[in-house]
C-alpha atoms as a PDB file:
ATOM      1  CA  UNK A   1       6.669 -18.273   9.313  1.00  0.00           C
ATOM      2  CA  UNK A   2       4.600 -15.462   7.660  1.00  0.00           C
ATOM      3  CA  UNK A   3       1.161 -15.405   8.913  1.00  0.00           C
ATOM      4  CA  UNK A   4      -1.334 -14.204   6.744  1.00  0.00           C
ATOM      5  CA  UNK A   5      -5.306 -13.950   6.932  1.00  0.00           C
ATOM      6  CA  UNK A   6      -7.477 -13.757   3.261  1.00  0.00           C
ATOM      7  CA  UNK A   7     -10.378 -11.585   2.677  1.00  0.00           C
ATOM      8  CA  UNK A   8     -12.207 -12.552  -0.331  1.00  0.00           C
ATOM      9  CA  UNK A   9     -16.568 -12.877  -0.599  1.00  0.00           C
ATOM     10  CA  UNK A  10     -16.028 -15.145  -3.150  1.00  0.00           C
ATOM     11  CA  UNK A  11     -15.124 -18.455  -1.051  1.00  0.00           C
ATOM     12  CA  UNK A  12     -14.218 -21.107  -3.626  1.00  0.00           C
ATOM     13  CA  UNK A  13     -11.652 -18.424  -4.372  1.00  0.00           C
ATOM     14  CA  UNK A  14     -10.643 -17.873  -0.826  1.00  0.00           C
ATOM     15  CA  UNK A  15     -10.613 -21.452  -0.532  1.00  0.00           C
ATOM     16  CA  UNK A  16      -7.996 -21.442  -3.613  1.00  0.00           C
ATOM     17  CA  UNK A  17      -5.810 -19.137  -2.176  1.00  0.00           C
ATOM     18  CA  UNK A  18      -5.962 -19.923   0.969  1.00  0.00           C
ATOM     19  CA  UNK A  19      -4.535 -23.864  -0.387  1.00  0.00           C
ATOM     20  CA  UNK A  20      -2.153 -21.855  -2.472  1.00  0.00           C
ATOM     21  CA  UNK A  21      -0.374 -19.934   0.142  1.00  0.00           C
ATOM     22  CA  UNK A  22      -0.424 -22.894   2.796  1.00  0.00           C
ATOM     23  CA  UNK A  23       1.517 -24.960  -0.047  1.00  0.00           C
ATOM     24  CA  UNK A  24       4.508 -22.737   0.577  1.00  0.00           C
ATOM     25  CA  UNK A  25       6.805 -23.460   3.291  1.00  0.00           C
ATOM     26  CA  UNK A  26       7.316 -20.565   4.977  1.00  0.00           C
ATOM     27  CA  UNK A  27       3.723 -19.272   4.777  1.00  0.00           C
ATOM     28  CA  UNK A  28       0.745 -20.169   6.912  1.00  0.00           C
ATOM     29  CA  UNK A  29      -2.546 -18.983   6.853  1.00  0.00           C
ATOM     30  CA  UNK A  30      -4.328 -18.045  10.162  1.00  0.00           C
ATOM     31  CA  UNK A  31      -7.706 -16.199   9.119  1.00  0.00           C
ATOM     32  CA  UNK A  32     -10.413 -16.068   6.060  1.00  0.00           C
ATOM     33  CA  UNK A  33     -13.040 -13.721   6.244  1.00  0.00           C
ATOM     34  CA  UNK A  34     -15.497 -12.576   3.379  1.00  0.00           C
ATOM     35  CA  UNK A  35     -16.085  -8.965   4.113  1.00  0.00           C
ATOM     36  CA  UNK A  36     -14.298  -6.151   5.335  1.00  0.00           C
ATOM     37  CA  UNK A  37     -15.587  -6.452   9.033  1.00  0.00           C
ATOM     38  CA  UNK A  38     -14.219  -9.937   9.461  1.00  0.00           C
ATOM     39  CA  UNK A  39     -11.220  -9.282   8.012  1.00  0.00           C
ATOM     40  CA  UNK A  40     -10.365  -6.292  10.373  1.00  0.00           C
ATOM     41  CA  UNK A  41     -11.889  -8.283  13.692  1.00  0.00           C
ATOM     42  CA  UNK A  42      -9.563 -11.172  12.380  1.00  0.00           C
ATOM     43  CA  UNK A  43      -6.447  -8.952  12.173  1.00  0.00           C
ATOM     44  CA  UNK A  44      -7.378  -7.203  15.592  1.00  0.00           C
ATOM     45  CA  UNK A  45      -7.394 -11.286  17.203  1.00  0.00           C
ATOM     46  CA  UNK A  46      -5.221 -12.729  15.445  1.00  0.00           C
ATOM     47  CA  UNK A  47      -2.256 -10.074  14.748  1.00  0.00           C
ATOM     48  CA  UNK A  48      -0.715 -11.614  11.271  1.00  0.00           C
ATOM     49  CA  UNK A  49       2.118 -10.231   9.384  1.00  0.00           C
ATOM     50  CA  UNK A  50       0.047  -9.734   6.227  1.00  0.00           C
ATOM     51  CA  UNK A  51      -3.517  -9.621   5.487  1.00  0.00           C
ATOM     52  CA  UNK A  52      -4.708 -10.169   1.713  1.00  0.00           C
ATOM     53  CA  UNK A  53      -7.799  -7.974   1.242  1.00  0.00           C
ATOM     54  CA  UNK A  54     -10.481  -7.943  -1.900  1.00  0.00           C
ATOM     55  CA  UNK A  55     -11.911  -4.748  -2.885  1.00  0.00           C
ATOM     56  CA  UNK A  56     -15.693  -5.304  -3.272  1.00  0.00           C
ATOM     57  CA  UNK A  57     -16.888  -7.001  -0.380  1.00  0.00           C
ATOM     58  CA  UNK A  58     -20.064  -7.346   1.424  1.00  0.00           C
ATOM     59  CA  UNK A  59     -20.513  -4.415   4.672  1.00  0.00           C
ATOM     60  CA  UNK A  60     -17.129  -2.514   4.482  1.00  0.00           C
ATOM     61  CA  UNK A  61     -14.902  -2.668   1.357  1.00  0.00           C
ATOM     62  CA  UNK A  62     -11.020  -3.704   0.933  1.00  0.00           C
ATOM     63  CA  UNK A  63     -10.192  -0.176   1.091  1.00  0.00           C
ATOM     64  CA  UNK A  64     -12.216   0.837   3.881  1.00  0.00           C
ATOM     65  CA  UNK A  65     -11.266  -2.198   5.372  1.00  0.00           C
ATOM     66  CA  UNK A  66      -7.708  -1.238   5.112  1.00  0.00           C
ATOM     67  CA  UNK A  67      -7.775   2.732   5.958  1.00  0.00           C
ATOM     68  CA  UNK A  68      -9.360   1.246   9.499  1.00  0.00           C
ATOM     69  CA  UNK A  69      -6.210  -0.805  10.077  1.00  0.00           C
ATOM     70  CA  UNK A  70      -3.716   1.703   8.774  1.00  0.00           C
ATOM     71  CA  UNK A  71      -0.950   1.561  11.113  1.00  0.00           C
ATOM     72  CA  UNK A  72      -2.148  -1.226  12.960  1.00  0.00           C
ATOM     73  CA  UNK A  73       1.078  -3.384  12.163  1.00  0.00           C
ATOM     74  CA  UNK A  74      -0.341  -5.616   9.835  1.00  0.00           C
ATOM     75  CA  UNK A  75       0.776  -5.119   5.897  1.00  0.00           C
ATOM     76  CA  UNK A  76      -1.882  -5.152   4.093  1.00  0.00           C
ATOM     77  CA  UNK A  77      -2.345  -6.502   0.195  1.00  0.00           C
ATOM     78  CA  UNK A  78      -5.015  -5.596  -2.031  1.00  0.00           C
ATOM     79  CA  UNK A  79      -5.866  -8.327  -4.602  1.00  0.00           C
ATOM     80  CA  UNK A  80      -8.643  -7.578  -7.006  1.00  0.00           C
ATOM     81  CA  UNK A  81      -9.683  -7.748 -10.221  1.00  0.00           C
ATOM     82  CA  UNK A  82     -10.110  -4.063 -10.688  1.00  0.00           C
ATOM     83  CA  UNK A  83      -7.278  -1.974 -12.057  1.00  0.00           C
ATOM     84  CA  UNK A  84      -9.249   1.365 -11.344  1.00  0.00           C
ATOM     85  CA  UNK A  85      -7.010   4.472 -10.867  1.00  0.00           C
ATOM     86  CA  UNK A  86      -9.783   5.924  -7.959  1.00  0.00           C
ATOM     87  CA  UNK A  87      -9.374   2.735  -6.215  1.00  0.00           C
ATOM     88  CA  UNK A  88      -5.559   2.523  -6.574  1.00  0.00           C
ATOM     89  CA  UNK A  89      -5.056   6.246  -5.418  1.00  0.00           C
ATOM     90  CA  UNK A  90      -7.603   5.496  -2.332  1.00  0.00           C
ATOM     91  CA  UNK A  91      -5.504   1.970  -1.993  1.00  0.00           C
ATOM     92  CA  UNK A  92      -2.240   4.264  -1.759  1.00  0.00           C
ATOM     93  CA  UNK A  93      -3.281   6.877   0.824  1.00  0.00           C
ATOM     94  CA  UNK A  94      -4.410   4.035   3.245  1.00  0.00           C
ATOM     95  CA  UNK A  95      -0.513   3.080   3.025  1.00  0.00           C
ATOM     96  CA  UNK A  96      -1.381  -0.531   1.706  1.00  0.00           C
ATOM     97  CA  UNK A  97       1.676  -2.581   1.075  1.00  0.00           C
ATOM     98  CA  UNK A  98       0.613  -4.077  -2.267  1.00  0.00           C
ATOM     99  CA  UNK A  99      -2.121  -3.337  -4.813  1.00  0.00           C
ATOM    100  CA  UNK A 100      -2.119  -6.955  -7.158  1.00  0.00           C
ATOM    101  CA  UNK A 101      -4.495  -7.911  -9.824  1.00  0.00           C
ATOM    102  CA  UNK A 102      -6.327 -11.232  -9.498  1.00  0.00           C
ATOM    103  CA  UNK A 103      -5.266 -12.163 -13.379  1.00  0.00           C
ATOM    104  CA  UNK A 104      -1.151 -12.137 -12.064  1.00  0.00           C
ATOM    105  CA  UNK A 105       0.223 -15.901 -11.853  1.00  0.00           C
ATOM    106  CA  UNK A 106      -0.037 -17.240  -8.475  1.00  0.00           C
ATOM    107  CA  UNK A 107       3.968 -17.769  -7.620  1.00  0.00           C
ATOM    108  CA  UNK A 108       3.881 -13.707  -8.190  1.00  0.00           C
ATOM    109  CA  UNK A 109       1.565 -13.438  -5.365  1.00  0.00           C
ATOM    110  CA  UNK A 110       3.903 -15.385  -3.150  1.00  0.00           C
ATOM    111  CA  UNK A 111       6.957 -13.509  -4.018  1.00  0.00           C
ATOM    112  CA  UNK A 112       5.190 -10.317  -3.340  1.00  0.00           C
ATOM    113  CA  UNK A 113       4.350 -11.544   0.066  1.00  0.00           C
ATOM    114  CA  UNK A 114       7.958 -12.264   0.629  1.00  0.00           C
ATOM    115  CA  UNK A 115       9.518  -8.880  -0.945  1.00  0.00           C
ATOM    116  CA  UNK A 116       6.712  -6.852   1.283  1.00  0.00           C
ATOM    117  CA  UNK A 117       7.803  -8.665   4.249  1.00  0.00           C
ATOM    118  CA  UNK A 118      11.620  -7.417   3.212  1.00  0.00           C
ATOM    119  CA  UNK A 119       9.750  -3.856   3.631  1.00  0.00           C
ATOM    120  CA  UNK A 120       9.291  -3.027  -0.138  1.00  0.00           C
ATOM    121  CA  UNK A 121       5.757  -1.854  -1.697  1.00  0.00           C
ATOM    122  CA  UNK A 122       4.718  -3.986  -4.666  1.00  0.00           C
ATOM    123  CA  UNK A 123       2.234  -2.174  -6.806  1.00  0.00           C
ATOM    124  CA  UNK A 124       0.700  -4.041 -10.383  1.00  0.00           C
ATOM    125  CA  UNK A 125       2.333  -2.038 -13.258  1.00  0.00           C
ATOM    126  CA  UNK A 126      -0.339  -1.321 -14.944  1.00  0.00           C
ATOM    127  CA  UNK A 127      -1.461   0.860 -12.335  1.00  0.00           C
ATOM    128  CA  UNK A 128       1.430   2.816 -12.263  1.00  0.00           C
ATOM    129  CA  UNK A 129       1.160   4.614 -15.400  1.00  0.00           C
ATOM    130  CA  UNK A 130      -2.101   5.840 -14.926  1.00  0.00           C
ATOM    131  CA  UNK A 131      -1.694   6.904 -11.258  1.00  0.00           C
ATOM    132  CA  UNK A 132      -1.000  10.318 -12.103  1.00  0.00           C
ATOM    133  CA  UNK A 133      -2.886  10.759 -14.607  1.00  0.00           C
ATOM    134  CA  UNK A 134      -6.503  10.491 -13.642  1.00  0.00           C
ATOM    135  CA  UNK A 135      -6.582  12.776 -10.567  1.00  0.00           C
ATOM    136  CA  UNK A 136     -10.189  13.387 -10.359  1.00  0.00           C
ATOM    137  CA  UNK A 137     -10.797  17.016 -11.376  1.00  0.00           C
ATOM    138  CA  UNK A 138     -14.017  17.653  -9.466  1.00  0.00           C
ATOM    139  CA  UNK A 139     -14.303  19.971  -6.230  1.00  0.00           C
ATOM    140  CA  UNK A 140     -14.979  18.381  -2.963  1.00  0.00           C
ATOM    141  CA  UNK A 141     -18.568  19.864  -3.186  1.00  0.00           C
ATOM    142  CA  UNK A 142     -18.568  19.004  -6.604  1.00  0.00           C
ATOM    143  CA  UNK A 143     -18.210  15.646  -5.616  1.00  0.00           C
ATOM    144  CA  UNK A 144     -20.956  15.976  -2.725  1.00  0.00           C
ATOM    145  CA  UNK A 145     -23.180  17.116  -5.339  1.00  0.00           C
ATOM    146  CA  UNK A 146     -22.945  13.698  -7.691  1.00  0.00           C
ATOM    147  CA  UNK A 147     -23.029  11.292  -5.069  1.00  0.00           C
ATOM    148  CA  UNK A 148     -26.423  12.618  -4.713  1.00  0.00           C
ATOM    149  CA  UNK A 149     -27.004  12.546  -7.886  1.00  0.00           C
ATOM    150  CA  UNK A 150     -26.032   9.162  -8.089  1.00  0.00           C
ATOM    151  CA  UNK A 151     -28.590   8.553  -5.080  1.00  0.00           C
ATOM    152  CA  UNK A 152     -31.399   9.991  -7.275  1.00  0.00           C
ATOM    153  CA  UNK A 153     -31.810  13.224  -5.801  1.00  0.00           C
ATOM    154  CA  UNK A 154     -33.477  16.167  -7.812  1.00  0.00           C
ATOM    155  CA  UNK A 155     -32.167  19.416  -8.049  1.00  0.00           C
ATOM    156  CA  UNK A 156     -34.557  20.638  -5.385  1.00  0.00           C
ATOM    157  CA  UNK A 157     -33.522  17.567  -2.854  1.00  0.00           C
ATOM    158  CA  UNK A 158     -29.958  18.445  -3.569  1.00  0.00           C
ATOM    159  CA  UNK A 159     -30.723  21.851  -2.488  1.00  0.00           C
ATOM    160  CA  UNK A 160     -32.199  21.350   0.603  1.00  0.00           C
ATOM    161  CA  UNK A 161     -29.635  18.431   2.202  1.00  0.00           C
ATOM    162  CA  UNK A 162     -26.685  21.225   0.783  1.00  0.00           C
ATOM    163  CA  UNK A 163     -28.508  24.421   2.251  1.00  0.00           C
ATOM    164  CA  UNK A 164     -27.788  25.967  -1.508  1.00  0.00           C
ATOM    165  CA  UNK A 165     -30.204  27.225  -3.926  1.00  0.00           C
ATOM    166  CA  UNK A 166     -31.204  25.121  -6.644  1.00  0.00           C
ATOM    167  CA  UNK A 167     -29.904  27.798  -9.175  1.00  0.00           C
ATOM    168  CA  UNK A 168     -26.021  26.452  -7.496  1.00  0.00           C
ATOM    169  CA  UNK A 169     -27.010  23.008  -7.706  1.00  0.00           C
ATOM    170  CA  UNK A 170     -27.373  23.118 -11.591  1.00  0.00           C
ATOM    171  CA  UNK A 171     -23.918  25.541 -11.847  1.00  0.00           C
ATOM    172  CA  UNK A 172     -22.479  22.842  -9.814  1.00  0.00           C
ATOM    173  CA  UNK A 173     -23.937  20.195 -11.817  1.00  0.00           C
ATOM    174  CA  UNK A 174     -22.916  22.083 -15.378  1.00  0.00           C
ATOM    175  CA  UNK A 175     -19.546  22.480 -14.195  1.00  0.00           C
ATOM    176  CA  UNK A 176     -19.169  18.723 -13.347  1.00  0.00           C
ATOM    177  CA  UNK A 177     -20.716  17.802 -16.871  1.00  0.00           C
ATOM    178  CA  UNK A 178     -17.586  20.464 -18.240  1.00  0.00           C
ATOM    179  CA  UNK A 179     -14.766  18.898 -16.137  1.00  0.00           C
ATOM    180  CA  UNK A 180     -15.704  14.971 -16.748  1.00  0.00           C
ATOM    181  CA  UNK A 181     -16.869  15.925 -20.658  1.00  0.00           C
ATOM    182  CA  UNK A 182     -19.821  14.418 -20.423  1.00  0.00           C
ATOM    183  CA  UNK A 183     -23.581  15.299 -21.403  1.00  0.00           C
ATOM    184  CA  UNK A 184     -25.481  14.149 -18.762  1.00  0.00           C
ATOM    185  CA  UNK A 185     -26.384  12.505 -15.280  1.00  0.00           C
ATOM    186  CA  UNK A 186     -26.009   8.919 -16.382  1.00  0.00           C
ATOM    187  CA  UNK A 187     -23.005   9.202 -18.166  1.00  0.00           C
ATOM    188  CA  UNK A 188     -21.600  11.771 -15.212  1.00  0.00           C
ATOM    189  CA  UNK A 189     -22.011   8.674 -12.737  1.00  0.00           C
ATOM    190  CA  UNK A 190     -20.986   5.956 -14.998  1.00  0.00           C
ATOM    191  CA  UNK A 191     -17.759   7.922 -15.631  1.00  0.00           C
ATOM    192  CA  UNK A 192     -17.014   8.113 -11.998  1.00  0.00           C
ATOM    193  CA  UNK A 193     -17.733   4.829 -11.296  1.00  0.00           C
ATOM    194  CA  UNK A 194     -16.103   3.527 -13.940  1.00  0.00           C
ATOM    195  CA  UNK A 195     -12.774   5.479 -12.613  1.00  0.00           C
ATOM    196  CA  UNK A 196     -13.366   4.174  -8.712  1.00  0.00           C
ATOM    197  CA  UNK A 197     -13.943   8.179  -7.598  1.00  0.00           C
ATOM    198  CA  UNK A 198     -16.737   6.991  -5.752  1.00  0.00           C
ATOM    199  CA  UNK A 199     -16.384   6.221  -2.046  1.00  0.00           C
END
């Protein structure tokens, strides 16, 4: 019997799925949490084979959720409705299993769990293609620098938490607006968010 716990905030859905999986005979479902905390204190007690984790979740995320219980023993599934190449490549380096759109038929999701179990990676296709294509192109400090920008820091605020000059903070912030072609602030975060670079 595969055991399997469900992450998911949105609990008519978790309800759902939860009902789905149990309908199949050689699947049982031990554990439903609906954030990222719950799901990893469930895994710790409970120890299933698989463990079906949302991205955004209230407290810790899917995919922080997951890089916690990398190598813990338990497979772990992402299932989301976001097909965002940042997420995806974050997703992949936490060594997750399966990365599954919510929009995918539910027998899929059931032969997935099966297929993983046999030791194979199941990733949704559309993913695939753009995997390598939307490496994000910014600098680690580059990246520093936006998510405070994204938090609303000036230039001068910037400065001070980054022990650079302001001067650096607007090469830094002109290079970013070169790299992600883009004119400003606004459309510099929406771009990245948009993407899933953001942590």
């Amino acid at each position: 019997m595969i055991q399997i716990v469900i992450a998911e905030d949105q609990r008519m859905l978790l309800g759902a799925l939860g009902s789905l999986l149990n309908l199949e005979e050689d699947m049982e479902v031990v554990g439903k949490a609906t954030n990222g905390d719950e799901a990893i204190a469930l895994v710790q007690k409970l120890q299933p084979d698989i463990c079906i984790m949302d991205i955004e979740m209230p407290g810790k995320s899917g995919l922080e959720a997951a890089e916690e219980l990398k190598g813990f023993g338990c497979k772990v599934i992402i299932l989301t409705t976001f097909a965002r190449t940042g997420y995806f490549q974050r997703a992949i380096k936490a060594k997750v299993s399966g990365y599954l759109l919510k929009d995918s038929p539910s027998e899929e999701l059931a032969n997935s769990i099966r297929s993983i179990m046999q030791g194979q990676r199941i990733y949704a296709p559309e993913l695939m293609d753009d995997l390598y294509s939307e490496e994000n192109p910014l600098t680690e400090r580059e990246k520093e620098v936006l998510e405070l920008v994204a938090e609303g820091k000036s230039t001068k605020a910037i400065a001070e938490t980054l022990q650079i000059t302001p001067g650096t903070v607007r090469n830094y912030i002109s290079t970013i607006f070169d790299k992600l072609e883009v004119k400003n602030r606004i459309e510099a975060i929406s771009q990245s968010k948009k993407k899933g670079w953001f942590k």
